[in-house]
Protein backbone atom coordinates (compact mmCIF):
# COMPACT_ATOMS: atom_id res chain seq x y z
CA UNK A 1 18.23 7.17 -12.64
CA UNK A 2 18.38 9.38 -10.29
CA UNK A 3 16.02 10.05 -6.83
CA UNK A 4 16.30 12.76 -3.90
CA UNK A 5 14.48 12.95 -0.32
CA UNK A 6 11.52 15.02 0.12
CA UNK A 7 8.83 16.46 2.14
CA UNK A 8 5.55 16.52 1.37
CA UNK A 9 2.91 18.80 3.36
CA UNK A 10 -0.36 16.89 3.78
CA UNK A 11 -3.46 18.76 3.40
CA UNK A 12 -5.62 16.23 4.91
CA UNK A 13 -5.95 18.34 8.30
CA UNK A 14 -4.07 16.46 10.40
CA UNK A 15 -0.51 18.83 10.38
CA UNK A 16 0.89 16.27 8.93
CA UNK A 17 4.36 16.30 7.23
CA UNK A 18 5.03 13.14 4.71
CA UNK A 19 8.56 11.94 4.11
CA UNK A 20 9.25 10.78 0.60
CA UNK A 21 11.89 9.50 -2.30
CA UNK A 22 11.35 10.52 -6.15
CA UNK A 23 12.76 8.87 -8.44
CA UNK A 24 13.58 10.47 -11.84
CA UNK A 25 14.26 8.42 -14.71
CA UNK A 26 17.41 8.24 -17.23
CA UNK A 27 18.32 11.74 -18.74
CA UNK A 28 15.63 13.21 -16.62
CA UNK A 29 14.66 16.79 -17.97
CA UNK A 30 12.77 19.35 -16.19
CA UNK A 31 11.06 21.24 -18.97
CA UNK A 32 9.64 18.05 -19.90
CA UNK A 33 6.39 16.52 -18.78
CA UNK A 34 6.31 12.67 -17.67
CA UNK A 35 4.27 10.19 -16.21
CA UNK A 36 4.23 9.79 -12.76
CA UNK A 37 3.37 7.12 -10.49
CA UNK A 38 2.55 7.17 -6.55
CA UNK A 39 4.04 3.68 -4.67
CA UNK A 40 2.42 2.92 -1.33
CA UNK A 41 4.11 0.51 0.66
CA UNK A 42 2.45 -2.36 2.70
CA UNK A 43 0.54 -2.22 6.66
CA UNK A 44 3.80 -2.21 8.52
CA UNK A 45 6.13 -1.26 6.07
CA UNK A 46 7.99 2.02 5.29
CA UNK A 47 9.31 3.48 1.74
CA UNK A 48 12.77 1.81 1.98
CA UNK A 49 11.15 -1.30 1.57
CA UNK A 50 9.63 -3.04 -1.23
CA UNK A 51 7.66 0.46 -1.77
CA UNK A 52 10.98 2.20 -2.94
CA UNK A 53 12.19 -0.81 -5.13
CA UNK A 54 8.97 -1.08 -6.83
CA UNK A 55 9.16 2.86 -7.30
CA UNK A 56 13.05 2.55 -8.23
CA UNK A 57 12.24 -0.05 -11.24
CA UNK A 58 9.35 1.80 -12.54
CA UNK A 59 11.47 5.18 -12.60
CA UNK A 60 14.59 3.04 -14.78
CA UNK A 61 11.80 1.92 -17.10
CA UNK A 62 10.68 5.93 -17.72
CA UNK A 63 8.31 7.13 -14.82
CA UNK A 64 8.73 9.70 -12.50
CA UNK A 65 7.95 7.88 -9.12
CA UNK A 66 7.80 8.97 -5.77
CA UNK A 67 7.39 6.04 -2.51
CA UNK A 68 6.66 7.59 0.84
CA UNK A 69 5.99 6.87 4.31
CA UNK A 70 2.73 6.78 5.69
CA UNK A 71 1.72 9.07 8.21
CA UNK A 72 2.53 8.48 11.84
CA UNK A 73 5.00 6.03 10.81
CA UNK A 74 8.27 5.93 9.09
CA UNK A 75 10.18 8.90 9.50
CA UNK A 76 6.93 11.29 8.58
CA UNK A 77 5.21 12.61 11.16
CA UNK A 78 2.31 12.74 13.67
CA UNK A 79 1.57 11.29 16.46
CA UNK A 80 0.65 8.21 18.12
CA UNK A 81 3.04 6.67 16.39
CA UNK A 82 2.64 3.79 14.59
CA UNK A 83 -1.36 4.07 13.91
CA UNK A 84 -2.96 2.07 11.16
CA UNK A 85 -5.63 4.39 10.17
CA UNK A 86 -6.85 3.15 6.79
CA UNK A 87 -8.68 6.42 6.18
CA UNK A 88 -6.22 8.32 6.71
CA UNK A 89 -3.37 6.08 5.17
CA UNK A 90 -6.23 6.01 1.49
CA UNK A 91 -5.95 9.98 2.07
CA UNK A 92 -1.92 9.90 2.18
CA UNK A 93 -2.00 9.08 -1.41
CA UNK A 94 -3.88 11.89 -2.74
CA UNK A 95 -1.79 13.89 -0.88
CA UNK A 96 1.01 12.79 -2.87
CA UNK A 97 -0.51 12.92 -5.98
CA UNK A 98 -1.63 16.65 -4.62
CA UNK A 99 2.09 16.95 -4.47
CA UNK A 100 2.48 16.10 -7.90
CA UNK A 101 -0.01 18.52 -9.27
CA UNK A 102 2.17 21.05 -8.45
CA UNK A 103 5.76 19.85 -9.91
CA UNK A 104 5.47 21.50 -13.85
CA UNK A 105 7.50 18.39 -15.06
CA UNK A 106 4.44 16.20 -14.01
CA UNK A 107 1.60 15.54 -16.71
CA UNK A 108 -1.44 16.15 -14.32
CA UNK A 109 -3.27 13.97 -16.57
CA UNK A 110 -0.91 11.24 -16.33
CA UNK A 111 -0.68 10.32 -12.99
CA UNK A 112 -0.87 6.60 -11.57
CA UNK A 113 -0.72 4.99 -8.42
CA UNK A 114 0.33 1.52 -7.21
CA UNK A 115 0.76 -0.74 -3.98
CA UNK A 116 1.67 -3.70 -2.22
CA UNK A 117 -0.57 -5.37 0.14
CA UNK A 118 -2.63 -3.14 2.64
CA UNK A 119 -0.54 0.01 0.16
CA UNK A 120 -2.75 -1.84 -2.89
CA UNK A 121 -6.09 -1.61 -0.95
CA UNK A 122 -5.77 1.83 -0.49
CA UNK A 123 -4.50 2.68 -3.63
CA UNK A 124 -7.50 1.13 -4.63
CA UNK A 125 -9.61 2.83 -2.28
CA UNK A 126 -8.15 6.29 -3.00
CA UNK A 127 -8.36 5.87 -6.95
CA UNK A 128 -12.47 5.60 -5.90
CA UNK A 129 -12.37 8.55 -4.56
CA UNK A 130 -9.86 10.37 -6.25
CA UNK A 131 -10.10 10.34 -10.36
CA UNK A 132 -6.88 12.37 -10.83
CA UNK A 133 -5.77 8.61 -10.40
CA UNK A 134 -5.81 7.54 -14.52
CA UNK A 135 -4.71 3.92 -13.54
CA UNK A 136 -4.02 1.45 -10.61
CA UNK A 137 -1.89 -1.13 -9.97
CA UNK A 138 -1.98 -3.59 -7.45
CA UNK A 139 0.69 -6.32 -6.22
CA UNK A 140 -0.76 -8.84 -3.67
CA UNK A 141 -3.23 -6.24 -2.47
CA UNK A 142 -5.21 -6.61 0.60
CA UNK A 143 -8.28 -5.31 2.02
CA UNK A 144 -6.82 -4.70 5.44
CA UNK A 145 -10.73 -4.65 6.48
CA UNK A 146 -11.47 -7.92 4.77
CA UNK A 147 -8.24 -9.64 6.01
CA UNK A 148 -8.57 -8.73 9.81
CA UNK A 149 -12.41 -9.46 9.86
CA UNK A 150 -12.92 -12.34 7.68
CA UNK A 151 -8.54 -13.94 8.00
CA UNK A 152 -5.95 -14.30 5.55
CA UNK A 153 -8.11 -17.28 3.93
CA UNK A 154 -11.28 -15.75 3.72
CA UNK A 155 -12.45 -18.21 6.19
CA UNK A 156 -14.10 -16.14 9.23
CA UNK A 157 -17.63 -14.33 8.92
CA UNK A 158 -17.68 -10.89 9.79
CA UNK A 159 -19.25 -11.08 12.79
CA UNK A 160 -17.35 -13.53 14.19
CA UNK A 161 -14.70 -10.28 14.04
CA UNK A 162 -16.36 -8.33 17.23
CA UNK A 163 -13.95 -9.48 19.92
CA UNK A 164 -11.40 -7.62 17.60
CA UNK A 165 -13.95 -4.96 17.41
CA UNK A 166 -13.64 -4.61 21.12
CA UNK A 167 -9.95 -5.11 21.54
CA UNK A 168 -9.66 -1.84 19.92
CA UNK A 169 -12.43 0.17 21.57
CA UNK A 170 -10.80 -0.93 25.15
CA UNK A 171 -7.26 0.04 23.74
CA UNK A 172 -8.74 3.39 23.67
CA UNK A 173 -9.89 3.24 27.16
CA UNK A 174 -6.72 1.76 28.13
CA UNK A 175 -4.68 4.31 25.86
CA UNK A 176 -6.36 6.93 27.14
CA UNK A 177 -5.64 6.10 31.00
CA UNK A 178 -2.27 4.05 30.64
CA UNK A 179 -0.70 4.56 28.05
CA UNK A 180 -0.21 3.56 24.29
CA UNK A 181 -1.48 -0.32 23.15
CA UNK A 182 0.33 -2.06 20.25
CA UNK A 183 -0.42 -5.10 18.19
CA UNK A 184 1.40 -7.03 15.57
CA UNK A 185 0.76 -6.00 11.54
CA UNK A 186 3.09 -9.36 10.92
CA UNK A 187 4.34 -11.99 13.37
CA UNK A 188 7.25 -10.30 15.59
CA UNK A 189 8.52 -14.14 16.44
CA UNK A 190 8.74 -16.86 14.20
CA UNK A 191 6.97 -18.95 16.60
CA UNK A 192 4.13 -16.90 16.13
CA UNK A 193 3.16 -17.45 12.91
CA UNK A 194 0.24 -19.77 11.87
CA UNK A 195 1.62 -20.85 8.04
CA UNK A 196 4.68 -21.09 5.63
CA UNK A 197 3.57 -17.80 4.43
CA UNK A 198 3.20 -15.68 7.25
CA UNK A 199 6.49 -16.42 8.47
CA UNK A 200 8.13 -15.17 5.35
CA UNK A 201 6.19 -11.87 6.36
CA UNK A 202 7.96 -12.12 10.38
CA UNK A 203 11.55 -12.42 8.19
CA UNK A 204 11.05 -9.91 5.78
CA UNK A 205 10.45 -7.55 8.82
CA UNK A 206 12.81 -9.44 11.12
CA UNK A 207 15.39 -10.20 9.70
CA UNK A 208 18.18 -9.42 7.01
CA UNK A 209 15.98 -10.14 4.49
CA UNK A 210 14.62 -6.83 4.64
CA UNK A 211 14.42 -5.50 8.09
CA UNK A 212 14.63 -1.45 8.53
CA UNK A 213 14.63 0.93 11.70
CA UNK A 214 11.54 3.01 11.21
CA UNK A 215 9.77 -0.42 10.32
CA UNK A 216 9.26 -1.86 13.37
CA UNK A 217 6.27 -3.78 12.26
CA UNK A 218 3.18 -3.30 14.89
CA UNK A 219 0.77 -0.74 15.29
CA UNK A 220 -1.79 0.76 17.67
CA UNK A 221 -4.36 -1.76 19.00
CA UNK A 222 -7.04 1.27 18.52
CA UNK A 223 -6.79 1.26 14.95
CA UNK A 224 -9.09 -1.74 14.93
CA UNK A 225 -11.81 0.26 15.52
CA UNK A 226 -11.41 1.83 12.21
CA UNK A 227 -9.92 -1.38 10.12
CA UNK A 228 -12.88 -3.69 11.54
CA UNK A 229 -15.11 -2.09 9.56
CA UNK A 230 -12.99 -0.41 7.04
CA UNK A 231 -13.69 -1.69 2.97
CA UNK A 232 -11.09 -0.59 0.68
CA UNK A 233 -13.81 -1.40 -2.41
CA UNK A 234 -16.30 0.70 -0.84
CA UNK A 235 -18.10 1.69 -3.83
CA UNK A 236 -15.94 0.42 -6.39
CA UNK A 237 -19.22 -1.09 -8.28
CA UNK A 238 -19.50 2.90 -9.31
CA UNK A 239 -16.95 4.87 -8.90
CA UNK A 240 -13.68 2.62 -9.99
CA UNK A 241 -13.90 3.32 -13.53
CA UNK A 242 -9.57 3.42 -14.24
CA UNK A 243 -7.70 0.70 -16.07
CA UNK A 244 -6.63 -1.70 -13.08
CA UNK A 245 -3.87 -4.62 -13.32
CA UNK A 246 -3.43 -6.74 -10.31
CA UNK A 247 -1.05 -9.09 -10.33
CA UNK A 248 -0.94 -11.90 -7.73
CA UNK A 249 1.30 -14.75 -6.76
CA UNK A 250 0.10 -17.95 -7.73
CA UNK A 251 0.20 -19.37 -4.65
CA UNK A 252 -0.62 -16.60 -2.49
CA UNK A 253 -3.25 -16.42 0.40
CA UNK A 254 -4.50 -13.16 -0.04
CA UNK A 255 -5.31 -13.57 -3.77
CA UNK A 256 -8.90 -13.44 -2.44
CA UNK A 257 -8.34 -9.99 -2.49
CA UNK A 258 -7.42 -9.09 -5.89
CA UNK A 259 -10.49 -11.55 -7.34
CA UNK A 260 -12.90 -9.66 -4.86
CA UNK A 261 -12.09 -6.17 -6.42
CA UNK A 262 -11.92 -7.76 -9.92
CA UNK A 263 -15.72 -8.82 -9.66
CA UNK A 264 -17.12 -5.68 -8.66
CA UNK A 265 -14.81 -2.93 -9.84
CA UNK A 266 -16.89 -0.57 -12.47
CA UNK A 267 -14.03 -0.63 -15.31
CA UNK A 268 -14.09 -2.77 -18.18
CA UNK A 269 -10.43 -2.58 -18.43
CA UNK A 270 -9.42 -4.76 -16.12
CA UNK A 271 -6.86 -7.64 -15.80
CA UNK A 272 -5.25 -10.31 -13.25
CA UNK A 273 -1.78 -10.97 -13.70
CA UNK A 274 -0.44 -14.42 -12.33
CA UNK A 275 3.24 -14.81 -11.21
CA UNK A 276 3.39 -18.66 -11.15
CA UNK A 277 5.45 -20.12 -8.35
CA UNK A 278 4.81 -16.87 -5.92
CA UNK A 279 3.42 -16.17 -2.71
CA UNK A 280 2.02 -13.46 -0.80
CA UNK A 281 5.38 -12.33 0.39
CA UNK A 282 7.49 -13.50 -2.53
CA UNK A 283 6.24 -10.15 -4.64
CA UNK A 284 7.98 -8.02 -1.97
CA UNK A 285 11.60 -8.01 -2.68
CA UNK A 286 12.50 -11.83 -4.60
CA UNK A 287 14.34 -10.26 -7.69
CA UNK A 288 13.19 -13.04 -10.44
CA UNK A 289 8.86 -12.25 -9.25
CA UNK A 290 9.45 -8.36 -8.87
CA UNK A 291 11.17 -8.16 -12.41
CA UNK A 292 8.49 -9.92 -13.67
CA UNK A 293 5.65 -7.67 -11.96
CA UNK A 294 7.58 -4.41 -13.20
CA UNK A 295 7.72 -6.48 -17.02
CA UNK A 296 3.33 -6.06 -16.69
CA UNK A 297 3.49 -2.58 -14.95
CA UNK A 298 5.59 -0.33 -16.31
CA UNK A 299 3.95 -1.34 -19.72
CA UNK A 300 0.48 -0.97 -18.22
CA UNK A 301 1.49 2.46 -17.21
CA UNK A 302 3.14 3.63 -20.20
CA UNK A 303 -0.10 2.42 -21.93
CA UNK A 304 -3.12 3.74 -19.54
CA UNK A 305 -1.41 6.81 -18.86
């Protein structure tokens, strides 16, 4: 397997320039035509991460594969830096799989897209929208809308969300007189996180375990004025008519968020995976749970598309 550093020009209007890996599998050959998958890593996270292993895996199991930052963060650009947008982050994987369209080796018809976490919601959200998206695949995905309004155990009404609602129209204010406001996407201290869970997400970002420059694991506080209200489902009742796997961690939080999109999503095709003995955070980067949720997607993949 092979991969190489790219640049991607997004067409989304916003001059923005996307970094990127692809991955090529084994024996790679160029006047061939393969499947290809686009890997969008989690809220906070940057294609180095558990984005670009995921994408490394599937590419050693026969997919082309290509993990990229999102824009304003990482090392693509834009600016402020660091912003959350989840409009803009669903429209940063059809500019990738734009990207695709245009490499002859790529089977237009035979492109896929996957995530982890917030990455899964808008994977999910984009494959709505976007139908050059033939399957989805989702590794403890979150609605970033549905986690920030209603918490990481479903356990807060939506209204009860509106001071967060107003933290991020006064960040404007503020941003716009003072300066640029930040927030936290996972705890930055140990100390400061509420569960077992969570902290695994402050060392993964932290510490050893995972930690990487560009990742530095807050964002703008005026993106919650788009995430408050922001569903990655919107619509999925109609329009989400792909094959979708999601696979989930046994023992994860967020699982919420997978069962929420399997209710309503229009497909018939549709299946949970369960990775007994997992969290949340566990699917990021634990060798013995990632091989095992490459074991259901590369298979899915090879299969749907």
């Amino acid at each position: 397997m092979s991969q190489q550093k790219i640049s991607i020009n997004n067409g989304n209007g916003q001059g923005i320039t996307l970094s990127a890996i692809i991955n090529f599998p084994e024996r790679f050959d160029e006047n061939k035509q393969y499947a290809a998958v686009v890997v969008s890593h989690p809220g906070g996270g940057v294609k180095e991460q558990t984005a670009g292993l995921y994408a490394k895996k599937l590419a050693e199991k026969g997919l082309i594969t290509i993990a990229y930052d999102a824009s304003y963060q990482g090392e693509s650009t834009g600016e402020p830096r660091q912003l959350e947008n989840p409009y803009i982050r669903t429209e940063d994987v059809s500019a990738v799989v734009d990207y695709l369209t245009t490499l002859s080796y790529v089977d237009a018809e035979k492109i896929g897209a996957m995530g982890i976490c917030a990455g899964a919601g808008y994977t999910a959200n984009a494959a709505i929208n976007d139908h050059r998206i033939k399957a989805v695949g989702l590794v403890s995905a979150v609605n970033i809308g549905s986690m920030f309004r209603n918490g990481w155990e479903n356990n807060v009404k939506d209204a009860e969300a509106t001071p967060y609602l107003l933290a991020g129209v006064n960040a404007r204010t503020s941003d716009a007189k003072e300066g640029l406001q930040t927030m936290p996407l996972a705890p930055m201290k140990e100390e400061d996180a509420p569960n077992e869970e969570l902290r695994e997400a402050w060392e993964y970002y932290h510490t050893d375990r995972c930690q990487y420059p560009t990742a530095p694991g807050w964002a703008t506080l005026r993106s919650l004025t788009q995430i408050i209200t922001y569903d990655a489902y919107n619509k999925a009742e109609a329009f989400f008519t792909q094959p979708l796997l999601a696979i989930v961690g046994s023992v994860a939080g967020s699982a919420w968020m997978s069962d929420d999109l399997l209710k309503i999503a229009a497909t018939a095709d549709k299946k949970k995976y369960v990775i007994e003995g997992a969290n949340h955070m566990s699917l990021y980067d634990r060798e013995n749970y990632v091989n095992e949720a490459v074991s259901q997607l590369a298979p899915f993949f090879a299969e749907k598309l």
